[in-house]
Protein backbone atom coordinates (compact mmCIF):
# COMPACT_ATOMS: atom_id res chain seq x y z
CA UNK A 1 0.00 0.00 0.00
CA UNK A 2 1.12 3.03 -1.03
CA UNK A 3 1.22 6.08 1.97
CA UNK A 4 -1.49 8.32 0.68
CA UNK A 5 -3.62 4.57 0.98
CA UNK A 6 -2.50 4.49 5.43
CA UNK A 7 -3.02 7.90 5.62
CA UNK A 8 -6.49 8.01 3.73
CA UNK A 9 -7.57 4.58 5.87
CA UNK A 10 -6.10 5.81 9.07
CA UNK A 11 -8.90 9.08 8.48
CA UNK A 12 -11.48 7.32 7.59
CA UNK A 13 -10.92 4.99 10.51
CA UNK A 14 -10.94 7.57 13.38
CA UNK A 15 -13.82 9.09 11.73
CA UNK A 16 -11.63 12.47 11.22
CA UNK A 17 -12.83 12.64 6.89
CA UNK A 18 -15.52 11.90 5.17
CA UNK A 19 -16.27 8.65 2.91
CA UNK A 20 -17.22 7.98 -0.19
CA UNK A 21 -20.52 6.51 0.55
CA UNK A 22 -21.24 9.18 2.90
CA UNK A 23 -20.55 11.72 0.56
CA UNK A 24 -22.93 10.17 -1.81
CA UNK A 25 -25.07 9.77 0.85
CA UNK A 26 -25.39 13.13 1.50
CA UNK A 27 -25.77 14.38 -2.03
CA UNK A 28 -28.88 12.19 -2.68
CA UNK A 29 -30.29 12.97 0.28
CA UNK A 30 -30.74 16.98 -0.27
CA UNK A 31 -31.15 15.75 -4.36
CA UNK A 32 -28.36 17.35 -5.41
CA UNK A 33 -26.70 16.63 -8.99
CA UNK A 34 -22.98 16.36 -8.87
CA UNK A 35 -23.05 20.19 -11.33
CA UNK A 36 -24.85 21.60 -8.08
CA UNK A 37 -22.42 20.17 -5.54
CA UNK A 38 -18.99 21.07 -8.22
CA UNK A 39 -20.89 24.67 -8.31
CA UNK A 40 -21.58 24.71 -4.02
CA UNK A 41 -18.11 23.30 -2.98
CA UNK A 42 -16.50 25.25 -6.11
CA UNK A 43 -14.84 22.27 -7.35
CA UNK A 44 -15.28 20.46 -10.63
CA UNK A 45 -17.79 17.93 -11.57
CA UNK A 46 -15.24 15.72 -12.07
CA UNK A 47 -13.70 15.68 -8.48
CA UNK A 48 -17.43 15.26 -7.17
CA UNK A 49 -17.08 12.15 -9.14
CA UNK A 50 -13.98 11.19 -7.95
CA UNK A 51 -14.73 11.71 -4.09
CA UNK A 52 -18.43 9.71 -4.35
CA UNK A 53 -16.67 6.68 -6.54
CA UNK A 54 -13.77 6.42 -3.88
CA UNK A 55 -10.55 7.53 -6.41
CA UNK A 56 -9.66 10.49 -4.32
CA UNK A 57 -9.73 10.90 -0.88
CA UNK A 58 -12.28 13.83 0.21
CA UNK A 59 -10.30 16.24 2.25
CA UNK A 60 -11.37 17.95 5.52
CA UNK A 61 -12.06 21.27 4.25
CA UNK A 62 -14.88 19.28 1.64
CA UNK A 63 -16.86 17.62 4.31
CA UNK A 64 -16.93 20.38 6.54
CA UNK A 65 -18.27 22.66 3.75
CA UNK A 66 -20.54 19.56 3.37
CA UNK A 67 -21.94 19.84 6.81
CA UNK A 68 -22.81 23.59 6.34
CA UNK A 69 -24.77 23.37 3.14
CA UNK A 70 -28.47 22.57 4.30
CA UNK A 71 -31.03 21.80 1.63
CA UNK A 72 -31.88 25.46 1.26
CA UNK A 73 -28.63 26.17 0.41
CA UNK A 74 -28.37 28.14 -3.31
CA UNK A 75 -26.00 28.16 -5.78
């Protein structure tokens, strides 16, 4: 395993980042599409991808902008 892979599991493990299926999770839940998440976050559609399929891992800064967009949210 490579150490991005221990770091990324050690996270995810003591709950301190988001995962993948969370992340998904929470997208479907407020029925986002991944344009209005890229467009919230200020990412690309592309990384959305990325973080809900499990290729990159989601950093901090992403799930705690997740946790303060509430279904009203506009963008």
């Amino acid at each position: 395993m490579s150490a991005e892979t221990l770091w990324r599991l050690a996270q995810e493990q003591s709950h301190r980042t988001m995962t993948a299926a969370s992340f998904r999770r929470w997208r479907v839940a407020r029925d986002y599409t991944l344009d209005d998440v890229a467009a919230a976050l200020g990412i690309s559609r592309r990384m959305v991808a990325y973080y809900e399929q499990g290729d990159k891992p989601i950093p901090r800064v992403v799930a705690l902008a997740t946790a303060g967009l509430g279904q009203s949210a506009t963008f």
